[in-house]
C-alpha atoms as a PDB file:
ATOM      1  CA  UNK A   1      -6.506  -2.936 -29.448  1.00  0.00           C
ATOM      2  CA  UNK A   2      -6.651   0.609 -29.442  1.00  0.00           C
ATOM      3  CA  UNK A   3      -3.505   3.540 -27.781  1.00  0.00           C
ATOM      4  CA  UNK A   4      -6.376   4.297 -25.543  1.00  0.00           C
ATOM      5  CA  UNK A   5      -7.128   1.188 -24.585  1.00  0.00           C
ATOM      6  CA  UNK A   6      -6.456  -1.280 -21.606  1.00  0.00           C
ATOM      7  CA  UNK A   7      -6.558  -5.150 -21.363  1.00  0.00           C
ATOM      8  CA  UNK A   8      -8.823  -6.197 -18.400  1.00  0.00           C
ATOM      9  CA  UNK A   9     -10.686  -8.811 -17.158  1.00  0.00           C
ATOM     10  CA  UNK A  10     -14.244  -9.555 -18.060  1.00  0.00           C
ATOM     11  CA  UNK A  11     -14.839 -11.231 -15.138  1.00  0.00           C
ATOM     12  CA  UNK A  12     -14.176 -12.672 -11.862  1.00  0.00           C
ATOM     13  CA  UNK A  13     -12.355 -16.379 -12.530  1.00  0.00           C
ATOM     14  CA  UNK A  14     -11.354 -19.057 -10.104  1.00  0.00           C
ATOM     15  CA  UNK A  15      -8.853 -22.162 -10.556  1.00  0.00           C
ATOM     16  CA  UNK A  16      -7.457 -24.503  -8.477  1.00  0.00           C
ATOM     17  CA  UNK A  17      -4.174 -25.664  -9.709  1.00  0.00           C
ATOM     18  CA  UNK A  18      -2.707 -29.185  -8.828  1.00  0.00           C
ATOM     19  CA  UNK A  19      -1.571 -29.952  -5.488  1.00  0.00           C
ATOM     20  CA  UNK A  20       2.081 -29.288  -5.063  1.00  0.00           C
ATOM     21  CA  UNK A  21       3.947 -31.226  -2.445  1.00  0.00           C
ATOM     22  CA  UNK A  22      -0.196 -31.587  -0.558  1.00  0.00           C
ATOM     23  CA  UNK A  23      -0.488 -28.011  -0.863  1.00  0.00           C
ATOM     24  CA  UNK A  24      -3.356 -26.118  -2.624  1.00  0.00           C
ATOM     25  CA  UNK A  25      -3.264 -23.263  -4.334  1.00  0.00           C
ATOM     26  CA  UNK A  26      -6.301 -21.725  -5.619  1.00  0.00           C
ATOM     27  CA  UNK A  27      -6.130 -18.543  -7.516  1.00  0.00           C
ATOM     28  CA  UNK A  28      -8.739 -15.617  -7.615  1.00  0.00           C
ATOM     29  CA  UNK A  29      -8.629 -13.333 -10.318  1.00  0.00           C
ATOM     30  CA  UNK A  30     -10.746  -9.909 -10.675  1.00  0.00           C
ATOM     31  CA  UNK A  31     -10.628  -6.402 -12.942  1.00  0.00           C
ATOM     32  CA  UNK A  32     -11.195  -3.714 -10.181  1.00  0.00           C
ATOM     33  CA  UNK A  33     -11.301   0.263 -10.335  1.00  0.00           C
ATOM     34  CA  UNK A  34      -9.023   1.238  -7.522  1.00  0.00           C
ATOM     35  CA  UNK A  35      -6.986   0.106  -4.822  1.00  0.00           C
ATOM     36  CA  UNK A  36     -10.185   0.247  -2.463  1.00  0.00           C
ATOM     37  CA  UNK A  37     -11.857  -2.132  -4.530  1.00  0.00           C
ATOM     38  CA  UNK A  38      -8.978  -4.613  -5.188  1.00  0.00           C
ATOM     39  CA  UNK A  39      -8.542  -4.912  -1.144  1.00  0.00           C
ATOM     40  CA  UNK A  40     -12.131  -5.333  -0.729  1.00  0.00           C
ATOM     41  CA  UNK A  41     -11.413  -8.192  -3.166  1.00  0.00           C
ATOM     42  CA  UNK A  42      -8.842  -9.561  -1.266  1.00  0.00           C
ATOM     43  CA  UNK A  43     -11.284  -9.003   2.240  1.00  0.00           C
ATOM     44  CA  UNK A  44     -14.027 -11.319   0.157  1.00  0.00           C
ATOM     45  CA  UNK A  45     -11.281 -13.771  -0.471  1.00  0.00           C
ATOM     46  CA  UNK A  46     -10.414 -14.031   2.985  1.00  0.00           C
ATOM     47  CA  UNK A  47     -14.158 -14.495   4.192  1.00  0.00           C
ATOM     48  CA  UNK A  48     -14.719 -17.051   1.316  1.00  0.00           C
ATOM     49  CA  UNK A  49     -11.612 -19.051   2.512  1.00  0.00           C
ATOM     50  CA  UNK A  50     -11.221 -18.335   6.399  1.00  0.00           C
ATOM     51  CA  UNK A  51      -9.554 -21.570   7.128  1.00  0.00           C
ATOM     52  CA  UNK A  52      -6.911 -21.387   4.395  1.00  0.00           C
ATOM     53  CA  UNK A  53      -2.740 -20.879   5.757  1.00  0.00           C
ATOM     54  CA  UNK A  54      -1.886 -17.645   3.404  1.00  0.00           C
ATOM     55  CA  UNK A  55      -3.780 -15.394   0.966  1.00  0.00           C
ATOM     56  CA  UNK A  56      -1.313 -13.779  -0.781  1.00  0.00           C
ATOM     57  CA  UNK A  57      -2.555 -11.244  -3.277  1.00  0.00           C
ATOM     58  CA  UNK A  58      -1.037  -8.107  -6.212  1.00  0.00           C
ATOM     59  CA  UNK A  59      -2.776  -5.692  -8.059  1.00  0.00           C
ATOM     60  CA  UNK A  60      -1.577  -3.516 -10.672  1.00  0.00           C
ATOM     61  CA  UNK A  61      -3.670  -0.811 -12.128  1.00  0.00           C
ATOM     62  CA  UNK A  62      -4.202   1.536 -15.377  1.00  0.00           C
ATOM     63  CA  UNK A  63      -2.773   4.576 -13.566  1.00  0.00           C
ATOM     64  CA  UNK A  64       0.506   2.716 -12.673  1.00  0.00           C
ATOM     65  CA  UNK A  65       0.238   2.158  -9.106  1.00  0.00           C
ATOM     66  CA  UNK A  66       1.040  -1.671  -8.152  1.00  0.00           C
ATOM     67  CA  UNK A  67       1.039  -3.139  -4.881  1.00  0.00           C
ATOM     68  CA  UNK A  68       1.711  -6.965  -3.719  1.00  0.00           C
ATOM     69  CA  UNK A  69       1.822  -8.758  -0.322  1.00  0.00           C
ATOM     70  CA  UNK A  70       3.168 -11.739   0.624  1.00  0.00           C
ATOM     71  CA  UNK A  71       0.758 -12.647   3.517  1.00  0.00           C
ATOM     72  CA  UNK A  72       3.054 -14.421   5.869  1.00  0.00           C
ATOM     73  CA  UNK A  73       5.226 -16.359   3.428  1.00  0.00           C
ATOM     74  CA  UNK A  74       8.571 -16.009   3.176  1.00  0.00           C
ATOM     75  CA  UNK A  75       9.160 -12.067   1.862  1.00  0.00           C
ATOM     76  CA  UNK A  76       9.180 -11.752  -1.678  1.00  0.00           C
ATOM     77  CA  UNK A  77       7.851 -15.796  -2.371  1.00  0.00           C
ATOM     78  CA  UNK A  78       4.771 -14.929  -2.934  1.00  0.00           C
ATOM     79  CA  UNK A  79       3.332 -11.215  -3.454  1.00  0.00           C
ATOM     80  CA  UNK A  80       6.082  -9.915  -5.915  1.00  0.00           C
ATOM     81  CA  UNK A  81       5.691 -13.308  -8.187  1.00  0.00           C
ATOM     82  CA  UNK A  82       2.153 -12.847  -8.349  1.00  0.00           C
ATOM     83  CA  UNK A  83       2.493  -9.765  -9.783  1.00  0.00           C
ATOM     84  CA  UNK A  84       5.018 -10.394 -11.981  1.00  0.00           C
ATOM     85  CA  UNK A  85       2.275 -12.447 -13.626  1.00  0.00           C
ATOM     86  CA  UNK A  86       0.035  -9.610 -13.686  1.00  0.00           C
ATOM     87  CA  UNK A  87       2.537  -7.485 -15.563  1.00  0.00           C
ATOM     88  CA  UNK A  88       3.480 -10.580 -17.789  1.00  0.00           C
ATOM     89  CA  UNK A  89      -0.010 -11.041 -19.004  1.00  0.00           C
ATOM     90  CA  UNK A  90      -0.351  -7.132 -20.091  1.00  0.00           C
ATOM     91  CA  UNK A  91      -3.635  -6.642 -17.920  1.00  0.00           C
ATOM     92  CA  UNK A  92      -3.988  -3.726 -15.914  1.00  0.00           C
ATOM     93  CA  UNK A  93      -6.843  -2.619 -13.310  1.00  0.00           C
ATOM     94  CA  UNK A  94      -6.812  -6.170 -12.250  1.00  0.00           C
ATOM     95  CA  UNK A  95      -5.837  -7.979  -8.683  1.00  0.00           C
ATOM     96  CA  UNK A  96      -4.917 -11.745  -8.179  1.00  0.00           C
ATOM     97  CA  UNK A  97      -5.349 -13.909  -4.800  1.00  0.00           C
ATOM     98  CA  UNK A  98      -3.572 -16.745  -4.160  1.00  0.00           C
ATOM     99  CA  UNK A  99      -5.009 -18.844  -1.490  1.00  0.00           C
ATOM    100  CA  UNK A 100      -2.899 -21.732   0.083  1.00  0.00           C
ATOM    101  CA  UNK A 101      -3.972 -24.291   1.778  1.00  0.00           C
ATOM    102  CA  UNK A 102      -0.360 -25.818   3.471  1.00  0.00           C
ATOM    103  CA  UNK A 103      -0.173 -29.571   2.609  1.00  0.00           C
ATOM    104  CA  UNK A 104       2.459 -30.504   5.228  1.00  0.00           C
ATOM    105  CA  UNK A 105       5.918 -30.664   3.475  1.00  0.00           C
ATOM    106  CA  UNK A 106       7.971 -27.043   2.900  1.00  0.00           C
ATOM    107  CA  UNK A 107       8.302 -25.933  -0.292  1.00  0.00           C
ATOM    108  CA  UNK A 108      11.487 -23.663  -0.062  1.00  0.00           C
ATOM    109  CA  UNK A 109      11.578 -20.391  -1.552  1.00  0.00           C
ATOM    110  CA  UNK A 110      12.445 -21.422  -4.886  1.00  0.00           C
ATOM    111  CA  UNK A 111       8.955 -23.994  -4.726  1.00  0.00           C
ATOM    112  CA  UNK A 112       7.077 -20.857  -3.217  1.00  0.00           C
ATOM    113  CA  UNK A 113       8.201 -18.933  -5.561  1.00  0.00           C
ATOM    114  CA  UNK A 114       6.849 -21.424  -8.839  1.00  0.00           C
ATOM    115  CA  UNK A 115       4.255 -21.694  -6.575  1.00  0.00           C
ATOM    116  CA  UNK A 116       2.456 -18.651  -6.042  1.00  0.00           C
ATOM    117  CA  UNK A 117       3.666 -17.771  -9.815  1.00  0.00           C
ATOM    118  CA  UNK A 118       1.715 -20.662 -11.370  1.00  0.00           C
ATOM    119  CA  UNK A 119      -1.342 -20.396 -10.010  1.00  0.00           C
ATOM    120  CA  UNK A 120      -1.352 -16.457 -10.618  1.00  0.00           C
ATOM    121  CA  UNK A 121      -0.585 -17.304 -14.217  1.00  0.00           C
ATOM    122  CA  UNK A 122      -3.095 -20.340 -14.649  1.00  0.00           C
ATOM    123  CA  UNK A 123      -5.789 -17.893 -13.217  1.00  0.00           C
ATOM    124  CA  UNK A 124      -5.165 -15.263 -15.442  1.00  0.00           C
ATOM    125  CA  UNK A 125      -4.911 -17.411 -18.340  1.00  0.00           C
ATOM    126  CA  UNK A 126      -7.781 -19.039 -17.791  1.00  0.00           C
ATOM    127  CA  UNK A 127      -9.930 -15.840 -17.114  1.00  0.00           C
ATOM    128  CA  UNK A 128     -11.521 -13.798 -20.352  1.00  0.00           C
ATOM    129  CA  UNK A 129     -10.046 -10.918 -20.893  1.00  0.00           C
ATOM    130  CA  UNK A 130     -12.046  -7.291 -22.093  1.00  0.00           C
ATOM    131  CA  UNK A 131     -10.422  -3.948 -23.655  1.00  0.00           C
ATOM    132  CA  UNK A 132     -11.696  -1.238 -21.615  1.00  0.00           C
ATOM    133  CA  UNK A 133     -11.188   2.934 -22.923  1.00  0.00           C
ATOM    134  CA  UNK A 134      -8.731   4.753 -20.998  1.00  0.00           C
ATOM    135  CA  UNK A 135     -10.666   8.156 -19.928  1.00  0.00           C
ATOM    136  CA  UNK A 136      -9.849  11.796 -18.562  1.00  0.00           C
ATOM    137  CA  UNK A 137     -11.596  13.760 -16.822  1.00  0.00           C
ATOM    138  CA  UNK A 138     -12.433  17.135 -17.343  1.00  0.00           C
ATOM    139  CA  UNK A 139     -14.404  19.853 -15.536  1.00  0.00           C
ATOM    140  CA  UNK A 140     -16.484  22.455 -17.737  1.00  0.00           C
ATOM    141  CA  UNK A 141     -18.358  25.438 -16.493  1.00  0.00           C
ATOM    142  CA  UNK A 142     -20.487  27.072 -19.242  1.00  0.00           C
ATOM    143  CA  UNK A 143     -23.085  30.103 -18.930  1.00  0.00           C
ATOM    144  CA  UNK A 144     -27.076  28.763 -20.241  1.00  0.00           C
ATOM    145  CA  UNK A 145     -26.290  30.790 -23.395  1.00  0.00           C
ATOM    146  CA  UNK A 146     -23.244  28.230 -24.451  1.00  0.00           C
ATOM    147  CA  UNK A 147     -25.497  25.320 -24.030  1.00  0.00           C
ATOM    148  CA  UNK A 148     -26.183  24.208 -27.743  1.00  0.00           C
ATOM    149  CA  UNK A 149     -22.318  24.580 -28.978  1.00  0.00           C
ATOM    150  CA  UNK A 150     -20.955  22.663 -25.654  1.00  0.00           C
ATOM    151  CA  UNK A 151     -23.768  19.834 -26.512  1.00  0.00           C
ATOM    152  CA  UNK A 152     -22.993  19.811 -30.291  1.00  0.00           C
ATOM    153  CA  UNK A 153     -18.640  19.376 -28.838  1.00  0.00           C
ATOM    154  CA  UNK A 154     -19.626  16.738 -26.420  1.00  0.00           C
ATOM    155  CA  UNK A 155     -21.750  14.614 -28.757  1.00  0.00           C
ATOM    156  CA  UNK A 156     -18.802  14.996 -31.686  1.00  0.00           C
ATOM    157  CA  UNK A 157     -15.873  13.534 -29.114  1.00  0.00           C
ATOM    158  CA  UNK A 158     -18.028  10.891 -27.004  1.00  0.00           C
ATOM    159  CA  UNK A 159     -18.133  13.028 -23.861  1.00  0.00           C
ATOM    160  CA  UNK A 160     -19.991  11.372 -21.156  1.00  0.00           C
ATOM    161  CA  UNK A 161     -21.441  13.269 -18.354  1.00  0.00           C
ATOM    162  CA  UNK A 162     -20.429  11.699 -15.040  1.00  0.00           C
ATOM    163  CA  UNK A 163     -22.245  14.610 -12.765  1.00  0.00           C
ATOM    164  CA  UNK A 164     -23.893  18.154 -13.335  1.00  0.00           C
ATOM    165  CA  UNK A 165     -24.466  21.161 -11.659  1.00  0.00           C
ATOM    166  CA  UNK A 166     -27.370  23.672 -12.377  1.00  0.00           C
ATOM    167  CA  UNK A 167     -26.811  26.943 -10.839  1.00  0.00           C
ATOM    168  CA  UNK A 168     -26.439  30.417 -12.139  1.00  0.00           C
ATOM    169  CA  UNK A 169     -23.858  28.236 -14.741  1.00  0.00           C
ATOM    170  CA  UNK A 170     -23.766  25.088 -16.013  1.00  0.00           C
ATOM    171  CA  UNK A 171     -21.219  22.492 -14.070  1.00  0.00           C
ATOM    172  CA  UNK A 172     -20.721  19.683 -16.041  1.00  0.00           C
ATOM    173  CA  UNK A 173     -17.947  16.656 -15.408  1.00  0.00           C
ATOM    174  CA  UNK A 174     -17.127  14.996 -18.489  1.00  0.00           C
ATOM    175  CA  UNK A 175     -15.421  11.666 -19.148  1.00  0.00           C
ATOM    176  CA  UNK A 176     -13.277  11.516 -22.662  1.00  0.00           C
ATOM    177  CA  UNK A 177     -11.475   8.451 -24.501  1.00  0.00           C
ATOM    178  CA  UNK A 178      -7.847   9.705 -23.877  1.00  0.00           C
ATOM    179  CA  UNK A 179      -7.173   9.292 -27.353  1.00  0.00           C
ATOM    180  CA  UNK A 180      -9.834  12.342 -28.321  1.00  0.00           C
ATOM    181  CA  UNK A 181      -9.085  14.106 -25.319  1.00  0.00           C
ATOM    182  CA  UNK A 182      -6.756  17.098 -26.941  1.00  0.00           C
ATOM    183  CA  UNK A 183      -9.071  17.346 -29.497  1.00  0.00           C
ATOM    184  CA  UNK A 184     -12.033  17.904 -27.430  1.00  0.00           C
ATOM    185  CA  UNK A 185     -10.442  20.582 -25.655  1.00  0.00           C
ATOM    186  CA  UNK A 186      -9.501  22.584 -28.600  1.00  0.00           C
ATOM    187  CA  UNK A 187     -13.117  21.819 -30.093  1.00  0.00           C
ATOM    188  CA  UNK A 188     -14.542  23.341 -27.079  1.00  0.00           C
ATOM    189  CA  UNK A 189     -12.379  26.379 -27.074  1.00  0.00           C
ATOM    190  CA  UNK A 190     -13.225  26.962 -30.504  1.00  0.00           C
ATOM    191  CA  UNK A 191     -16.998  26.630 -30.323  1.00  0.00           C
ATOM    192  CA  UNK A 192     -17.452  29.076 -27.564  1.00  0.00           C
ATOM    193  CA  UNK A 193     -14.697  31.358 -28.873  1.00  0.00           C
ATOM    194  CA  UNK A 194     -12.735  31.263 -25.708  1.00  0.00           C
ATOM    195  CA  UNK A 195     -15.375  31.073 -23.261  1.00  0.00           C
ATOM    196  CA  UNK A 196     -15.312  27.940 -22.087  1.00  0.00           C
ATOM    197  CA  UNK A 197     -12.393  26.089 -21.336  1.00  0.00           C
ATOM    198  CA  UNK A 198     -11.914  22.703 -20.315  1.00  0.00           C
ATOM    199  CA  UNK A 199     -10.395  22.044 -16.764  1.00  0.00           C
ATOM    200  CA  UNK A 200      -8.489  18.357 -16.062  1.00  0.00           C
ATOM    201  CA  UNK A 201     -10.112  16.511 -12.917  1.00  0.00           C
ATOM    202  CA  UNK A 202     -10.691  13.679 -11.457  1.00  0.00           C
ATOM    203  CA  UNK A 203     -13.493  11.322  -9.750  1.00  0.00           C
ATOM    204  CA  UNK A 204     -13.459   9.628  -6.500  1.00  0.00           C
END
């Protein structure tokens, strides 16, 4: 795998683990883009499985932020061992669910705790896994006279054009492989002698 790469998911994956102690756990697995979509995940969980006791859930994603909740267990049982899993298995831009269905007998923290962990990991495990490009964004405003050398840049680095703007200039927002981003900057510097220069960005 690539320095500008990230291990994902390929696609959503479900497993039920064995019953511990009458319990069940069943663990939800998905690659997701932003925290948005990895709580509309967990929302779609919860509608899926409206009778279940918990639905305990992490996320961890390329740009570093992580977030886990325990969902009425015990604190830290539950959310924080889920995502220890997460982190464990090297996948980012991915959120687990652990539903649990309470079987009648207490499991302790320590048995929460396995718990929640194992099914996380048994998910995860079982789910195939994709490399996905990590991309920048860049924002790069160019007069209709600049057109052919700022095409000729953005074909040489893989530059794809997430939105454009046609007005007295060119608006164009570009996503780059992080890996060729410096060099696409200089590249476009060069090729319009100074004229245009690439701006960082980002995309909602």
């Amino acid at each position: 795998m690539r320095d500008d790469e990230v291990l994902t998911l390929q696609r959503p994956t479900r497993l039920e683990i064995d019953k511990i102690s009458g319990s069940r756990f069943i663990g939800d697995a998905a690659a997701v883009s932003d925290e948005a979509d990895a709580l509309t995940f967990v929302d779609g969980i919860r509608l899926r499985e409206p009778n279940a006791t918990h639905h305990c859930w992490a996320f961890r994603l390329a740009d570093g932020r992580e977030r886990s909740s325990d969902a009425g267990e015990p604190g830290g049982t539950a959310g924080p061992p889920i995502l220890r899993r997460i982190i464990g298995s090297g996948l980012h831009d991915v959120v687990v669910v652990v539903t649990r269905y309470y079987g009648g007998t207490n499991l302790g923290r320590g048995g929460l705790v396995r718990a929640y962990g194992e099914a996380a990991a048994a998910v995860l495990n079982d789910a195939p896994k994709l490399a996905m490009p990590v991309l920048t964004y860049w924002l790069v405003t160019h007069p209709y006279d600049l057109s052919a050398p700022v095409a000729q840049v953005l074909a040489k680095h893989g530059a794809a054009i997430v939105s454009a703007d046609y007005g007295e200039n060119v608006i164009l927002t570009l996503a780059v492989r992080a890996g060729l981003s410096t060099g696409f900057v200089d590249a476009l510097t060069d090729a319009t002698a100074g004229a245009v220069v690439a701006q960082p960005t980002t995309i909602s």
